[in-house]
C-alpha atoms as a PDB file:
ATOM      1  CA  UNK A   1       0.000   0.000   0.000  1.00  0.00           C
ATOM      2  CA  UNK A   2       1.417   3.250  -0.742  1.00  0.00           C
ATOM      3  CA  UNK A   3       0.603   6.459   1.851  1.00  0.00           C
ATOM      4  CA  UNK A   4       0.907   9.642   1.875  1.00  0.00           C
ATOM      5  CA  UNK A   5       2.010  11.521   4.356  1.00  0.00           C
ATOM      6  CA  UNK A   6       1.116  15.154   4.028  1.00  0.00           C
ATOM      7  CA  UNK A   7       4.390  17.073   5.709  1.00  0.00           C
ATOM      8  CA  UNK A   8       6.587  21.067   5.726  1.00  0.00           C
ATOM      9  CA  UNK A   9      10.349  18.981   5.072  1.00  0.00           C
ATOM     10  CA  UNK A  10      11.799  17.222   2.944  1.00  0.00           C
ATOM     11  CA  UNK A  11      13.208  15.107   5.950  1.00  0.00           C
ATOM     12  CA  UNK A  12      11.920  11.642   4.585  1.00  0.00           C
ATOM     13  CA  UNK A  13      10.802  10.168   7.826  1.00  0.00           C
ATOM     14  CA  UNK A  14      11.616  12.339  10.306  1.00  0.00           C
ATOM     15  CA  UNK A  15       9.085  15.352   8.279  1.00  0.00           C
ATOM     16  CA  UNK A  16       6.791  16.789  10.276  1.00  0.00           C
ATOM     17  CA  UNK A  17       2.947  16.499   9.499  1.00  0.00           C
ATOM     18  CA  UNK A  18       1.609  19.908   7.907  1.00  0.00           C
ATOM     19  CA  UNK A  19      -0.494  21.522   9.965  1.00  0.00           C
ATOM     20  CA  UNK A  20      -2.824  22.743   6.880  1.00  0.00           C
ATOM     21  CA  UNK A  21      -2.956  20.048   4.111  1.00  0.00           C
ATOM     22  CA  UNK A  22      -3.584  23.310   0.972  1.00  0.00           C
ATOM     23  CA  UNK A  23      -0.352  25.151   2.121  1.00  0.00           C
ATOM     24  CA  UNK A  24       2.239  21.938   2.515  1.00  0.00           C
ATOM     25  CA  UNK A  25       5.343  21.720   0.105  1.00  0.00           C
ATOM     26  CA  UNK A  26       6.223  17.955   0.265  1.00  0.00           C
ATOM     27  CA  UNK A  27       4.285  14.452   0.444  1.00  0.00           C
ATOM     28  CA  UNK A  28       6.398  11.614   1.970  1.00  0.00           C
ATOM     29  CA  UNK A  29       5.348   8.434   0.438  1.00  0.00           C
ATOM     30  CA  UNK A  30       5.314   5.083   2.073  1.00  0.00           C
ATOM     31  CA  UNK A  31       5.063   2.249   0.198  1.00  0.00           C
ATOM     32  CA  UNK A  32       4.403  -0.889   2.706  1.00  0.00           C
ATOM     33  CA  UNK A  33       4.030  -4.725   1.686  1.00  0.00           C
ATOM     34  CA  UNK A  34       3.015  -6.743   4.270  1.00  0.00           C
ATOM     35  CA  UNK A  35       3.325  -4.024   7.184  1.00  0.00           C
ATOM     36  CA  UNK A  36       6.770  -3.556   5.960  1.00  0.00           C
ATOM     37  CA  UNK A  37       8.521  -0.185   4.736  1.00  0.00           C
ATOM     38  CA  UNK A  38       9.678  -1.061   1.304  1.00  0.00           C
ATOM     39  CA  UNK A  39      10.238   2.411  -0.016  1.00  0.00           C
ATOM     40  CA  UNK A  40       9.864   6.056   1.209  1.00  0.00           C
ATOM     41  CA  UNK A  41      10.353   9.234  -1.038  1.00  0.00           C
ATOM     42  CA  UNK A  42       9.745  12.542  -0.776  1.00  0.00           C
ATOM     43  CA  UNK A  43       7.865  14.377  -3.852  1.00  0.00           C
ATOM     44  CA  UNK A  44       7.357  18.126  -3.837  1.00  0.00           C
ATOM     45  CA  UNK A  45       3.625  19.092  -3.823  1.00  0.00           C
ATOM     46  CA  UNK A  46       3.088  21.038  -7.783  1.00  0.00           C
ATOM     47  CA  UNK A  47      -0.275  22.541  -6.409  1.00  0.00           C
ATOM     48  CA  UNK A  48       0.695  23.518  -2.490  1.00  0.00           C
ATOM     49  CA  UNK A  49      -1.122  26.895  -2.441  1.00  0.00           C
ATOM     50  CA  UNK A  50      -3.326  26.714  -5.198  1.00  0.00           C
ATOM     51  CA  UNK A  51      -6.710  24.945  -4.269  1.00  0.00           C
ATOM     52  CA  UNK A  52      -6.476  22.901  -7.053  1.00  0.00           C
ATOM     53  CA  UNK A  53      -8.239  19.561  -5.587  1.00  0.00           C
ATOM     54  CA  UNK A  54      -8.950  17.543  -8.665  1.00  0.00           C
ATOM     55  CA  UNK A  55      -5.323  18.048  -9.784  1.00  0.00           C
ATOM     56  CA  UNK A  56      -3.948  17.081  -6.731  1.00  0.00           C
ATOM     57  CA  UNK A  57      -6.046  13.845  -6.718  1.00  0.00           C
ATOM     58  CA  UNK A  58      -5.073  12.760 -10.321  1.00  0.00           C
ATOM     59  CA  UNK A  59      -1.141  13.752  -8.881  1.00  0.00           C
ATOM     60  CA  UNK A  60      -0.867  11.236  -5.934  1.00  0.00           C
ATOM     61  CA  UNK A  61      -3.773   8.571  -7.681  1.00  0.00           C
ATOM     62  CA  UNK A  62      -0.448   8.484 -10.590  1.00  0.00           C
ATOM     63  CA  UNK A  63       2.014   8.274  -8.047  1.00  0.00           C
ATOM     64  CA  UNK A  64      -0.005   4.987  -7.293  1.00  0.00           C
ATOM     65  CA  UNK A  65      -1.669   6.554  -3.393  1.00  0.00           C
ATOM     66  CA  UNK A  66      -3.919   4.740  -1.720  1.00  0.00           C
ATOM     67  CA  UNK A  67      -4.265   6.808   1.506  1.00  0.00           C
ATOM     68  CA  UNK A  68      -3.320   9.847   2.206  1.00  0.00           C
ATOM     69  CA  UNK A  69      -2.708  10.940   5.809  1.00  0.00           C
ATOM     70  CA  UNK A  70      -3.008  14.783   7.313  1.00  0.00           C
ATOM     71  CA  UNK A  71      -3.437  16.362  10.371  1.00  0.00           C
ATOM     72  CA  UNK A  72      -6.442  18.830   8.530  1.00  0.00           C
ATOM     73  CA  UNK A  73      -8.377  18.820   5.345  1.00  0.00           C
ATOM     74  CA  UNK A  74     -11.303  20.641   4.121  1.00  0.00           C
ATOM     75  CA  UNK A  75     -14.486  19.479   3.135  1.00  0.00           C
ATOM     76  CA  UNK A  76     -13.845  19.473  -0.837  1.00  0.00           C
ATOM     77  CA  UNK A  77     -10.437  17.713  -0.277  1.00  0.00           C
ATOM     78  CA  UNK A  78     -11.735  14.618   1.857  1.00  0.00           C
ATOM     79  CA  UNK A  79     -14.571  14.904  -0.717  1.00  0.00           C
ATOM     80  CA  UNK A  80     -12.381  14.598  -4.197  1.00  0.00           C
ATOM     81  CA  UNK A  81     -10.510  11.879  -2.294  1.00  0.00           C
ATOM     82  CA  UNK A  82     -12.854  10.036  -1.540  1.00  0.00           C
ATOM     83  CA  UNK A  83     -14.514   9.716  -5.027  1.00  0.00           C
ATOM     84  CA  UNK A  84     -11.250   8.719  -6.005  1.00  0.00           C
ATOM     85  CA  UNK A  85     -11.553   6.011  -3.827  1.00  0.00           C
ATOM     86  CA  UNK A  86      -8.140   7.296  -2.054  1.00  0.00           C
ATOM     87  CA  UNK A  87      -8.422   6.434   1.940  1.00  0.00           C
ATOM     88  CA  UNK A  88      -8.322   9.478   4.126  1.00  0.00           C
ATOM     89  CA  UNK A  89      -6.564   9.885   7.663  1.00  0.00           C
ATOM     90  CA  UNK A  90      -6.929  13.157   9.096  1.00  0.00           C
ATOM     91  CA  UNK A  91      -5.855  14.566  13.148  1.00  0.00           C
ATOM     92  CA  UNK A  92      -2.116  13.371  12.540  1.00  0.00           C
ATOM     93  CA  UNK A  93       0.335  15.072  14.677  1.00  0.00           C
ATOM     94  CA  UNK A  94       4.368  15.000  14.790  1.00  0.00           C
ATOM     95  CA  UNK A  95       6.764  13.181  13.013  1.00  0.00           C
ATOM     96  CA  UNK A  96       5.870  10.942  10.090  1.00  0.00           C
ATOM     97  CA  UNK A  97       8.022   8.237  12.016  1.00  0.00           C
ATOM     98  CA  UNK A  98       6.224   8.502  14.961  1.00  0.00           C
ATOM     99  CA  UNK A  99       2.674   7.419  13.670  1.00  0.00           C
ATOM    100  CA  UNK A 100       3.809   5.159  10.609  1.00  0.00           C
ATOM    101  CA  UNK A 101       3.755   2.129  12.498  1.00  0.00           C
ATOM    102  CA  UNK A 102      -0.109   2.539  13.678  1.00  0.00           C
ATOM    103  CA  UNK A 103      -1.297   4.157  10.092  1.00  0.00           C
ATOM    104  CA  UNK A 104       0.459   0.806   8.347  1.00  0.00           C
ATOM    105  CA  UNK A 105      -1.283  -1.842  11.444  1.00  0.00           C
ATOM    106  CA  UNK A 106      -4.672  -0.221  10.603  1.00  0.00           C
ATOM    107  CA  UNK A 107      -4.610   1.253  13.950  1.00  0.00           C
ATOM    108  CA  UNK A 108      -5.828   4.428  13.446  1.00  0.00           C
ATOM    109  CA  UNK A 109      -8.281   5.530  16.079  1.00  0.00           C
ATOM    110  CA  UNK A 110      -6.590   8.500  17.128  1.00  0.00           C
ATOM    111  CA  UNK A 111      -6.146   9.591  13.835  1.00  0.00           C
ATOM    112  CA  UNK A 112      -9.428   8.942  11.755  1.00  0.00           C
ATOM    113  CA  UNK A 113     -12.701  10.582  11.184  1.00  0.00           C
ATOM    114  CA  UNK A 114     -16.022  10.048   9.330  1.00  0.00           C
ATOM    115  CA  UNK A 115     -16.090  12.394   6.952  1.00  0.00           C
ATOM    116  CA  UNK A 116     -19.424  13.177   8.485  1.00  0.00           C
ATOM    117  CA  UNK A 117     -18.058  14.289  11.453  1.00  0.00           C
ATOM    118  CA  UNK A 118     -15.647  16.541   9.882  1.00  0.00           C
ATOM    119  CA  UNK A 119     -16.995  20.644  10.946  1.00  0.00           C
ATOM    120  CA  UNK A 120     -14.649  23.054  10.151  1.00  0.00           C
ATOM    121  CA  UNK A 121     -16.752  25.740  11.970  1.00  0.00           C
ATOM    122  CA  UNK A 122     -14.574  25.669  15.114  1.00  0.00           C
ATOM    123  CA  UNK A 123     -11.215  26.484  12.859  1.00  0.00           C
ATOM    124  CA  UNK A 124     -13.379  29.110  11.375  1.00  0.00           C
ATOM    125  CA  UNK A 125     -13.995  30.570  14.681  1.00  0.00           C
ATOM    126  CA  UNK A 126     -10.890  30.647  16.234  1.00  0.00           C
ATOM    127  CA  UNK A 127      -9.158  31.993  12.733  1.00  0.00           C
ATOM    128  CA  UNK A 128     -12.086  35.089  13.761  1.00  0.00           C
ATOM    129  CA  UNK A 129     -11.036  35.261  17.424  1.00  0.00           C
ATOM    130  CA  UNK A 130      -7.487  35.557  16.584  1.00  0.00           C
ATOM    131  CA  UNK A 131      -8.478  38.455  14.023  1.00  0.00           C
ATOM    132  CA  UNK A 132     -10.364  40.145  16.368  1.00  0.00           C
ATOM    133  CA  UNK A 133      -7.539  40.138  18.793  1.00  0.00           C
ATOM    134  CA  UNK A 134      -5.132  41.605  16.379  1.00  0.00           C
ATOM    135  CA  UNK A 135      -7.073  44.613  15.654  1.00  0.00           C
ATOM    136  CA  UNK A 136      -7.523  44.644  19.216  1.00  0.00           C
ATOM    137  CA  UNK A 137      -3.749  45.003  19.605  1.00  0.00           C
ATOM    138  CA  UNK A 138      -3.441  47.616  16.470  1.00  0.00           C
ATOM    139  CA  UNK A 139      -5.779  49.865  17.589  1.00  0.00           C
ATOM    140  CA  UNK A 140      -4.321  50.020  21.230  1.00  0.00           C
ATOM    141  CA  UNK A 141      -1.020  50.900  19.018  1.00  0.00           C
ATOM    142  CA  UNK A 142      -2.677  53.391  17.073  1.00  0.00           C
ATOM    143  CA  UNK A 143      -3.484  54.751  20.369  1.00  0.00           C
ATOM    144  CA  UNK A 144      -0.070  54.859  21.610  1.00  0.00           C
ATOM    145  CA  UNK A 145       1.174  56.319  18.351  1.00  0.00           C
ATOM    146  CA  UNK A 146      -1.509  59.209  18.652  1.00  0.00           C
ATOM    147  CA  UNK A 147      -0.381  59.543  21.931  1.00  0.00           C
ATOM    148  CA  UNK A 148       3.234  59.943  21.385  1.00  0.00           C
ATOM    149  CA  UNK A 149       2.424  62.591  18.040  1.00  0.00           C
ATOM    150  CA  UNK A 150       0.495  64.632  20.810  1.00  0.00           C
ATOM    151  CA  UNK A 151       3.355  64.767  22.843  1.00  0.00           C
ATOM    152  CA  UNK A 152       5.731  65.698  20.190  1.00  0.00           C
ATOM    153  CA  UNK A 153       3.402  68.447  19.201  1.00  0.00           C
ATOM    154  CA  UNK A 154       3.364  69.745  22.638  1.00  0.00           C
ATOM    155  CA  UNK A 155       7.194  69.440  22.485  1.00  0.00           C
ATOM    156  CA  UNK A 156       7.443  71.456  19.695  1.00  0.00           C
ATOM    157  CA  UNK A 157       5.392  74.346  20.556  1.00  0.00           C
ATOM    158  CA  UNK A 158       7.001  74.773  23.812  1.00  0.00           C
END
């Protein structure tokens, strides 16, 4: 079976899982026989960036992947995978090596999801919370700049 791993180095086994599947530069791919590493290479993601779903399918499905495994994916990902009957494992953390053995055993309870139970509200809303805390901070700056102008001004006129 071949896997792939969705990761930010070019570090073979020792990558790191990508933290957001659309942005990552590399797949590691695994391919196992028997529940036994026969090959691993690292292939540059052509479409990291780029939302381009289908492609990205057609990509790994030629590279012969059978699963691919992530620690996020949206909704039209899982969904383009899935219709080309490609496995999905999504909630991987940490180093490809340290979750290889369980994704190859079929062990994957800490790592899979229905794609049912997939809501990507909660990313949504803390993506808004941290927004609204930044222009929290920049207007409190703004304030401080003001503040420091006013002072200069008074400065100057003196």
């Amino acid at each position: 079976m071949k896997i792939a791993f969705v990761v930010d180095e070019n570090k073979g086994l020792e990558s790191k899982i990508s933290e957001h599947f659309g942005h990552a530069p590399y797949f590691v791919i695994v391919d196992s026989v028997d529940g036994e590493v026969k090959n691993v290479e690292t292939v540059e993601n052509p479409y990291a960036g780029l939302h381009a779903h289908d492609e990205l399918v057609d990509f790994l499905k030629g590279k012969g992947v059978e699963m691919v495994v992530s620690s996020d994916m949206g909704e039209h990902m899982m969904d383009a995978f899935d219709e080309a009957g490609i496995d999905i494992v999504i909630g991987a953390e940490g180093k490809v090596s340290d979750i290889l053995d369980d994704v190859i055993e079929g062990d994957f309870e800490e790592y899979d999801e229905d794609l049912e139970e997939v809501d990507e509200e909660p990313e949504e809303e803390d993506e808004i919370s941290e927004l609204r805390e930044d222009v929290d901070a920049l207007k409190k700056e703004i304030e401080e700049i003001k503040s420091m102008l006013k002072n200069i001004e008074n400065r100057l006129k003196e």
